[in-house]
C-alpha atoms as a PDB file:
ATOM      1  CA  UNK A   1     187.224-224.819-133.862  1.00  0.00           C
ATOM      2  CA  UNK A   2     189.313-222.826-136.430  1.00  0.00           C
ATOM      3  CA  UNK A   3     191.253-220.384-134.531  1.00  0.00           C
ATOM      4  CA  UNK A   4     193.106-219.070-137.583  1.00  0.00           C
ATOM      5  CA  UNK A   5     192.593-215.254-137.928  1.00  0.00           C
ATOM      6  CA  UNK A   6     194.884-213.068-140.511  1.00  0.00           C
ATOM      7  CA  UNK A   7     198.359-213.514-140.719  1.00  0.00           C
ATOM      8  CA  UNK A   8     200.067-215.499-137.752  1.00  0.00           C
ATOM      9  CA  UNK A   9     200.924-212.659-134.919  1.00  0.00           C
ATOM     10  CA  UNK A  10     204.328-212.519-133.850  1.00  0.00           C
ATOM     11  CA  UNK A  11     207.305-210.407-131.347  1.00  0.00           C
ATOM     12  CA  UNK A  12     206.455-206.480-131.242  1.00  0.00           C
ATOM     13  CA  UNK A  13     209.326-204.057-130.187  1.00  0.00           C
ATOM     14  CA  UNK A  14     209.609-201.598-133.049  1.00  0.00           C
ATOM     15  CA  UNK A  15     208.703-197.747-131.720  1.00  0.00           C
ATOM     16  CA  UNK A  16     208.671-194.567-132.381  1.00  0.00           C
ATOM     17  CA  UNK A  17     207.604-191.223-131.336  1.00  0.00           C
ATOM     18  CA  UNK A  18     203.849-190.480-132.329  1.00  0.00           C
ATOM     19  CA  UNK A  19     201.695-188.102-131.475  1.00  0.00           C
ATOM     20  CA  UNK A  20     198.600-189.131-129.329  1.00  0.00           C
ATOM     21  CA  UNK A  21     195.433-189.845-130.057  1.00  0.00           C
ATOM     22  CA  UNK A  22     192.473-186.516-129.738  1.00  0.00           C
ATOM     23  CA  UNK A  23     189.117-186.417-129.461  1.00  0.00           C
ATOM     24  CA  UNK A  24     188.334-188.957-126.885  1.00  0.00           C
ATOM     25  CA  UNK A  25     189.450-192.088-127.865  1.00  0.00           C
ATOM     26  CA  UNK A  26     191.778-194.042-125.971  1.00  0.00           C
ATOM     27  CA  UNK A  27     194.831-195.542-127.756  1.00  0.00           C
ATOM     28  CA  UNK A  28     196.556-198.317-127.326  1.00  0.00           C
ATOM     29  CA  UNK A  29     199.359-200.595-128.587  1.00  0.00           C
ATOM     30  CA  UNK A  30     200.664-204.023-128.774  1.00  0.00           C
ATOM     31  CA  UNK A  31     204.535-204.904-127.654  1.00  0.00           C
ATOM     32  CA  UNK A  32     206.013-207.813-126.758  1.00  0.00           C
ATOM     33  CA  UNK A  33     210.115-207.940-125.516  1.00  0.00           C
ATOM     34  CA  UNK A  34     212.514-210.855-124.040  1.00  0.00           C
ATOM     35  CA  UNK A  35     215.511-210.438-121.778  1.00  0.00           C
ATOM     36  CA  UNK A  36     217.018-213.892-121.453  1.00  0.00           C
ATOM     37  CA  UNK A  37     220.640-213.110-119.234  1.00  0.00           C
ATOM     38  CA  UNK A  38     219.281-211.746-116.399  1.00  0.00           C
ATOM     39  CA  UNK A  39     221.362-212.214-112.929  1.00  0.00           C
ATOM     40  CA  UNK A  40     217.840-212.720-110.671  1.00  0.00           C
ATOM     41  CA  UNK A  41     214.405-213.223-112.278  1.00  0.00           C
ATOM     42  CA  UNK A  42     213.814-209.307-111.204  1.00  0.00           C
ATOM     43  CA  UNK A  43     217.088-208.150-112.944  1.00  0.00           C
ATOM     44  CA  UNK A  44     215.378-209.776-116.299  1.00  0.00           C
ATOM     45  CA  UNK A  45     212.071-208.209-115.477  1.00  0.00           C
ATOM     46  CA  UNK A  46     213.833-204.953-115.689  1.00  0.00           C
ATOM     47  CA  UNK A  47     216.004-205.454-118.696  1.00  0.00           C
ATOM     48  CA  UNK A  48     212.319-206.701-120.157  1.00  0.00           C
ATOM     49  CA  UNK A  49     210.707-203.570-119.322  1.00  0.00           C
ATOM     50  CA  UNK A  50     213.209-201.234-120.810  1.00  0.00           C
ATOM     51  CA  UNK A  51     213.381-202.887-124.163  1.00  0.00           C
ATOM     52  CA  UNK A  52     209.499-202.586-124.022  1.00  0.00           C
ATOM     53  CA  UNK A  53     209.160-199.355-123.615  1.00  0.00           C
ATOM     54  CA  UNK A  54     208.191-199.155-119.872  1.00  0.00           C
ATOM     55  CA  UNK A  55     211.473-198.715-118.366  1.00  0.00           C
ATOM     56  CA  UNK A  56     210.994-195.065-117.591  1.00  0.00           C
ATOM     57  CA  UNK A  57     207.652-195.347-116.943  1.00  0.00           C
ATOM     58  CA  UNK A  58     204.820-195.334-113.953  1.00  0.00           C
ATOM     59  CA  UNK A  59     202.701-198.182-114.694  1.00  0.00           C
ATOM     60  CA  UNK A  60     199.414-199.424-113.562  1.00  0.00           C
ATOM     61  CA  UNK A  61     198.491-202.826-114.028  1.00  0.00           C
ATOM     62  CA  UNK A  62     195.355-203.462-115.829  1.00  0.00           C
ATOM     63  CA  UNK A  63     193.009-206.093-114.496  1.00  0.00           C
ATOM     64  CA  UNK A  64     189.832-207.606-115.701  1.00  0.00           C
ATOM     65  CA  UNK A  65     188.538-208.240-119.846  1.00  0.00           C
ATOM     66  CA  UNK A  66     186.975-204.629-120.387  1.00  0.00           C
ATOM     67  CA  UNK A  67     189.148-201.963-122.413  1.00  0.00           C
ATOM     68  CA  UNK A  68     188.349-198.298-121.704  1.00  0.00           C
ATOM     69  CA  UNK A  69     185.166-196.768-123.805  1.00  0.00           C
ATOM     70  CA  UNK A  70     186.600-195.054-126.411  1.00  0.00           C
ATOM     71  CA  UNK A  71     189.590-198.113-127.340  1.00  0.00           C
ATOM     72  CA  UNK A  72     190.785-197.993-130.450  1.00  0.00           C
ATOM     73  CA  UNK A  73     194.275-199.067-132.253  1.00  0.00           C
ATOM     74  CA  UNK A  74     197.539-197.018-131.871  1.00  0.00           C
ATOM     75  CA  UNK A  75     201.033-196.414-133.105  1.00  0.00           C
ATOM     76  CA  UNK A  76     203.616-196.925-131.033  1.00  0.00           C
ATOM     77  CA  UNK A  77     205.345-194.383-129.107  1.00  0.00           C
ATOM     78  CA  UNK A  78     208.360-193.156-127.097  1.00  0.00           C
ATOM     79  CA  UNK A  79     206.821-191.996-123.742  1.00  0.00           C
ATOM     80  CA  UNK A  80     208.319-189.361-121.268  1.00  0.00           C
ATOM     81  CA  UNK A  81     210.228-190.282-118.150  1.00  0.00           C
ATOM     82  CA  UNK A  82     207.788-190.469-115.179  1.00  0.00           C
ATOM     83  CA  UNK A  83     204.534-191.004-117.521  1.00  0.00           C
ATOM     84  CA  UNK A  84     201.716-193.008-115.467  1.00  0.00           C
ATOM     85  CA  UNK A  85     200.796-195.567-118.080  1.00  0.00           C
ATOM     86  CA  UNK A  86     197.783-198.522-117.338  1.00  0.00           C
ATOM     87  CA  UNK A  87     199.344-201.578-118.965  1.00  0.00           C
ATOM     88  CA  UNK A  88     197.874-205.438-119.260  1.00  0.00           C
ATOM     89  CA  UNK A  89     201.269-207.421-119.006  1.00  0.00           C
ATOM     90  CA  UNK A  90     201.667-210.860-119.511  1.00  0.00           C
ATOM     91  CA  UNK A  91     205.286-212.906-117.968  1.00  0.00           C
ATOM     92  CA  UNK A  92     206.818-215.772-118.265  1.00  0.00           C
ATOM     93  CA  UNK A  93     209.866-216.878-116.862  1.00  0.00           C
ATOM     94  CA  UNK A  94     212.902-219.682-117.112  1.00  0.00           C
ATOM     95  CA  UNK A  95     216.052-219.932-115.365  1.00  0.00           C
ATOM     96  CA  UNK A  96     218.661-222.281-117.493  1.00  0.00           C
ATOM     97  CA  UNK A  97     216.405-224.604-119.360  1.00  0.00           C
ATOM     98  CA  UNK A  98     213.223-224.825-120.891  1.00  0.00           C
ATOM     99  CA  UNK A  99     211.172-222.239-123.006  1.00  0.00           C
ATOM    100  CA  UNK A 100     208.507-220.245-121.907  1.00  0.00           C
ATOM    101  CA  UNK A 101     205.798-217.722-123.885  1.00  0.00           C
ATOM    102  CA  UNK A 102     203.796-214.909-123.180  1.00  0.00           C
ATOM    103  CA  UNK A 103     201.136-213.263-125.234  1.00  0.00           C
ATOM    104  CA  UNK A 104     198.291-210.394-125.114  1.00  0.00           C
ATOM    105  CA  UNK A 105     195.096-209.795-127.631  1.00  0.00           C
ATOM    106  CA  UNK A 106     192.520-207.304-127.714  1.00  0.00           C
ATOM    107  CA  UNK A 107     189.045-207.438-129.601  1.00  0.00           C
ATOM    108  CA  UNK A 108     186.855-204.706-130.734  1.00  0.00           C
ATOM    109  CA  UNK A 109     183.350-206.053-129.845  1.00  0.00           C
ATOM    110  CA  UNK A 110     179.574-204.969-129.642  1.00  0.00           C
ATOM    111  CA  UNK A 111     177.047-205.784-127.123  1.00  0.00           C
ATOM    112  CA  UNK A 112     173.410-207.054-127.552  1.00  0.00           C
ATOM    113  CA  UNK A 113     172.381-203.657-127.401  1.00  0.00           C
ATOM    114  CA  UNK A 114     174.351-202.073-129.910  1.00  0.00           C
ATOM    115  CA  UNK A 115     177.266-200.755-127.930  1.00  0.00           C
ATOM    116  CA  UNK A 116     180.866-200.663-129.111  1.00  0.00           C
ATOM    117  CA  UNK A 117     183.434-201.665-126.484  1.00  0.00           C
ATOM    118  CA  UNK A 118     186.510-204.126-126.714  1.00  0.00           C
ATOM    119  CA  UNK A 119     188.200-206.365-124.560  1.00  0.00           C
ATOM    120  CA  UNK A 120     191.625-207.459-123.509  1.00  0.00           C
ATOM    121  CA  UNK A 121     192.594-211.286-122.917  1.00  0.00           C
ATOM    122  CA  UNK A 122     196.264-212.258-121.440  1.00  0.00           C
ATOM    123  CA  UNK A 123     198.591-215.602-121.485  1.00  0.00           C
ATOM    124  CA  UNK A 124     201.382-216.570-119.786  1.00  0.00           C
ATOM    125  CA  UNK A 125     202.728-220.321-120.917  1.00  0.00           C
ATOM    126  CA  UNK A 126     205.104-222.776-120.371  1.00  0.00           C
ATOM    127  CA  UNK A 127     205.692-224.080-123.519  1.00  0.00           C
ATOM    128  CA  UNK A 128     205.806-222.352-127.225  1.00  0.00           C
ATOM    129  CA  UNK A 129     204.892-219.300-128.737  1.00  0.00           C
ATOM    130  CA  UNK A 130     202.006-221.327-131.183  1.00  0.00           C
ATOM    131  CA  UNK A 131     200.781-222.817-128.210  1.00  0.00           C
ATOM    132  CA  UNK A 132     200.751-219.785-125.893  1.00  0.00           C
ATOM    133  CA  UNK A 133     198.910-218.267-129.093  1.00  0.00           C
ATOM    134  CA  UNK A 134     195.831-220.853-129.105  1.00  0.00           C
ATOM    135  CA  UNK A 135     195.503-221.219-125.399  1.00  0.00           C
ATOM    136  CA  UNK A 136     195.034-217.068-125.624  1.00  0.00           C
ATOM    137  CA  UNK A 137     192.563-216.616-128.753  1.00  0.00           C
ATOM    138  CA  UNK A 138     190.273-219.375-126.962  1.00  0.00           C
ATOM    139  CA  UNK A 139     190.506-217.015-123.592  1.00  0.00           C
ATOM    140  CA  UNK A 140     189.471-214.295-125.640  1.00  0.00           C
ATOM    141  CA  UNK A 141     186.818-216.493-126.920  1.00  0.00           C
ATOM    142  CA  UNK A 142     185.424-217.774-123.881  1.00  0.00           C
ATOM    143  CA  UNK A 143     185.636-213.736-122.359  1.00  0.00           C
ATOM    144  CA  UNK A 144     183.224-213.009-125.438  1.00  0.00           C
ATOM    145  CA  UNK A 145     180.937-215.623-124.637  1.00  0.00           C
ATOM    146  CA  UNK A 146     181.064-214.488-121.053  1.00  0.00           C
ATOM    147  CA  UNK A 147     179.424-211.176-121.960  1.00  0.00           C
ATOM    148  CA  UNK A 148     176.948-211.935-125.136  1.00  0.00           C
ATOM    149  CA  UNK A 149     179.524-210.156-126.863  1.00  0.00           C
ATOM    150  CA  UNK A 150     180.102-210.624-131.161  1.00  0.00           C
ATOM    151  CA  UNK A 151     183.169-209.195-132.927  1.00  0.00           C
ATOM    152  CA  UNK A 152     183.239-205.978-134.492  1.00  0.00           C
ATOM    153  CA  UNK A 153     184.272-206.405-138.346  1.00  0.00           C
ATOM    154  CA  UNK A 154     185.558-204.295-140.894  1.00  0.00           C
ATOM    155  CA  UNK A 155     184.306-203.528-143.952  1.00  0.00           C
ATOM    156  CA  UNK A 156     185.937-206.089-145.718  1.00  0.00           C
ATOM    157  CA  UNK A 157     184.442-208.540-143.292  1.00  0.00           C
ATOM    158  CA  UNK A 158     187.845-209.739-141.093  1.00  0.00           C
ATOM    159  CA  UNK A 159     187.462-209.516-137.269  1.00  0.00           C
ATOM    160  CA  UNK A 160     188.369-206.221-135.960  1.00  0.00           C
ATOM    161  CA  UNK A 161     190.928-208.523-133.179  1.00  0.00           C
ATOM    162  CA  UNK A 162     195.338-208.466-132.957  1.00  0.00           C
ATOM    163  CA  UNK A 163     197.069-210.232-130.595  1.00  0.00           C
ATOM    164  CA  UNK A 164     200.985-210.471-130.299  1.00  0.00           C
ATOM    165  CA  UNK A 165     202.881-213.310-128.636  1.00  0.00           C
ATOM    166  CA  UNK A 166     206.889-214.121-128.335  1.00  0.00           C
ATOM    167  CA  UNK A 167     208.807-216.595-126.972  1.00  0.00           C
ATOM    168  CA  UNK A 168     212.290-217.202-124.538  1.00  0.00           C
ATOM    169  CA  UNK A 169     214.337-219.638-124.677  1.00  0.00           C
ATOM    170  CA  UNK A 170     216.519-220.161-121.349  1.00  0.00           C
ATOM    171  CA  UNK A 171     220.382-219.431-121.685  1.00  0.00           C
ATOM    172  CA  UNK A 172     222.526-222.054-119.164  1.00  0.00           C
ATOM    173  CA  UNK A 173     223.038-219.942-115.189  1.00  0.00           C
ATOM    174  CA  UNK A 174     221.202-216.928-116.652  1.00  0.00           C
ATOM    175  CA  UNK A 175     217.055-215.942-115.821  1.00  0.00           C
ATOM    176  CA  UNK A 176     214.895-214.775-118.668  1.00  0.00           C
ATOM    177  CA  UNK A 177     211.671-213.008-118.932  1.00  0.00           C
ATOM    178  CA  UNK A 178     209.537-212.589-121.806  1.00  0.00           C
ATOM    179  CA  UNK A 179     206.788-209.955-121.765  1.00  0.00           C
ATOM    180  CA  UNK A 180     203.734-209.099-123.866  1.00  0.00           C
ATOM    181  CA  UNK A 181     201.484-206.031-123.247  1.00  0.00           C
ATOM    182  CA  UNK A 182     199.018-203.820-124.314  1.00  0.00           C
ATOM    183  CA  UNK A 183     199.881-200.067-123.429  1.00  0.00           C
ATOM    184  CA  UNK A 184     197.393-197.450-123.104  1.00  0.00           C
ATOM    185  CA  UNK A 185     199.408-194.220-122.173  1.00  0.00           C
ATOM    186  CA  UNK A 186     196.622-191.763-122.046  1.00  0.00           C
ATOM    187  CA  UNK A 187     193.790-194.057-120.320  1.00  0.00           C
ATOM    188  CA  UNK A 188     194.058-192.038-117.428  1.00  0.00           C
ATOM    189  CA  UNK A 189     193.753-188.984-118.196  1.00  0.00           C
ATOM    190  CA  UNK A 190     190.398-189.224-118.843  1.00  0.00           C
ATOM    191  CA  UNK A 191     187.856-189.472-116.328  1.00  0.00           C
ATOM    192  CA  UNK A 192     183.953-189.808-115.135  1.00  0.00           C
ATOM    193  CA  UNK A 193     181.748-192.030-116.413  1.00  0.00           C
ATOM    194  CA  UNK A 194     181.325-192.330-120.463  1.00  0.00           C
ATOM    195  CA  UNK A 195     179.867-195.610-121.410  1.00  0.00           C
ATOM    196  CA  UNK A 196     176.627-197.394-121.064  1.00  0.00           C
ATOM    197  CA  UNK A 197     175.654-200.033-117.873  1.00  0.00           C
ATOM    198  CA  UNK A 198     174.232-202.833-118.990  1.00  0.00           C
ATOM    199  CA  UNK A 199     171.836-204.399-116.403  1.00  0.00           C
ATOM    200  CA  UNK A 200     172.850-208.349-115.281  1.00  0.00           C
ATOM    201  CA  UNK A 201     169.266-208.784-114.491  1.00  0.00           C
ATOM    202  CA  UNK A 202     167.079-206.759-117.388  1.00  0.00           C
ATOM    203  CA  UNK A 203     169.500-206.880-120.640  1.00  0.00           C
ATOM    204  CA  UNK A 204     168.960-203.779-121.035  1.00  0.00           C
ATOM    205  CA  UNK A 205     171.220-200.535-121.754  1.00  0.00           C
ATOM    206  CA  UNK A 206     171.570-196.917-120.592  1.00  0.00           C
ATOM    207  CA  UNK A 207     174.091-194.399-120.746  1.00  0.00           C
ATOM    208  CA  UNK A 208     176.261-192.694-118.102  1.00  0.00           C
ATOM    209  CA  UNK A 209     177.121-196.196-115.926  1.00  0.00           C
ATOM    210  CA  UNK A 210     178.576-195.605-112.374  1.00  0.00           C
ATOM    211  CA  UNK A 211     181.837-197.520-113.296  1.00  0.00           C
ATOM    212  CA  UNK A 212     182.154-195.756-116.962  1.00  0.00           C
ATOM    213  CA  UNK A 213     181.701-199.079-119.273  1.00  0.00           C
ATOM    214  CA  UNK A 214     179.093-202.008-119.393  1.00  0.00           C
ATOM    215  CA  UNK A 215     178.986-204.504-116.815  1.00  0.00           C
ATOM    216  CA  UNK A 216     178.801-208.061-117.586  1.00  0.00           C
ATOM    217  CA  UNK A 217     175.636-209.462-118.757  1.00  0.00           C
ATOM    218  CA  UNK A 218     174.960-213.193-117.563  1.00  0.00           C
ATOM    219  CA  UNK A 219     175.971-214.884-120.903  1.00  0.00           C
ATOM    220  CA  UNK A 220     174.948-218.069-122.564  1.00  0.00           C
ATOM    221  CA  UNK A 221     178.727-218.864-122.725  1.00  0.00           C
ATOM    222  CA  UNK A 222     178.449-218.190-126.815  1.00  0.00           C
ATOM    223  CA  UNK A 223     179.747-216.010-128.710  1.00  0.00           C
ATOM    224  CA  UNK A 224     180.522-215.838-132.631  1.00  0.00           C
ATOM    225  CA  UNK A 225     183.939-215.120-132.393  1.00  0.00           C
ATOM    226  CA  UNK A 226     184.755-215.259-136.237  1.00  0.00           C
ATOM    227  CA  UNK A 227     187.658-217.650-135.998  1.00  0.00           C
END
């Protein structure tokens, strides 16, 4: 399977203040930092969290594939001390040898039904940053599949999809961390339910969902991922 998409993705930690995003949509950014002298594994962790971004900040761990309705593409941004920011972090860690890799992706998708949503895939890896990469666009893959879900393009027909992946290399008595992470600073200040529920045992679509975005739809395990 070609997995090639675009130009090869690569470290994120360039930001700068921007303002955020109006009328309902939800944005969000790639980053990706290392910290490779840490004293501890947690003392790297925190160094890695600083240079990301999220040093001063509140964060909330996103968990499962589905982005917030209303996803779309951000520029990164300096965020006020004490801001409560969901996140989808990936780690890896060494302590004196080795390399380690850790990468994040997110797709803008559409459902059977004609619904726009997007996901978010994560990787963590032991090994280098062009492995790490594969190993995560095939997650995303597979997470498409999962739901009956097809890519979103643009209008010149590329895959509306980024990912970002970087890569430590261990420093002799020192711990390292590297981080990747999608940031969505104003996810939660929106609330109620917006998006449509799709039905596991129909296939079918309506608006105003209990949980505010579709619900998986038992796939065939295909999807035409574009790359």
């Amino acid at each position: 399977m070609d997995f090639s998409l675009g130009n090869p993705s690569g470290p994120r930690n360039q930001r700068k203040s921007a303002p955020r995003s109006g009328g309902g949509t939800i944005a969000g950014w790639l980053m990706t930092a290392v910290a490779p002298f840490g004293e501890n594994e947690a003392h790297a962790l925190d160094q890695a969290l600083v240079e990301l971004g999220l040093g001063d900040a509140r964060l909330i761990q996103g968990e499962g594939a589905m982005l917030p309705m209303g996803f779309e593409p951000g520029t990164p941004q300096d965020l006020p001390m004490g801001t409560l920011v969901e996140c989808h972090l990936s780690k890896a860690t060494v302590h004196s040898s080795g390399i380690a890799s850790a990468g994040v992706a997110w797709a803008l998708c559409v459902t059977p039904e004609g619904d726009e949503c997007a996901i978010v895939s994560t990787m963590s890896h032991q090994g280098s940053m062009e492995e790490c990469e594969t190993e995560l666009r095939r997650n995303l893959q597979r997470k498409l599949g999962n739901r009956d879900l097809e890519l979103r393009k643009s209008e010149d027909g590329s895959a509306l999809f980024e990912c970002a992946v970087d890569e430590i290399e261990a420093q002799e008595g020192f711990h390292g961390v590297v981080l990747a992470a999608l940031i969505l600073p104003n996810s939660l200040n929106i609330g109620g339910s917006s998006g449509p529920t799709r039905s596991r045992n129909l296939g079918v679509s309506s608006i105003g969902g209990s949980l505010g975005g579709p619900s998986g739809l038992g796939g065939s395990g295909q999807s035409d991922f574009g790359f």
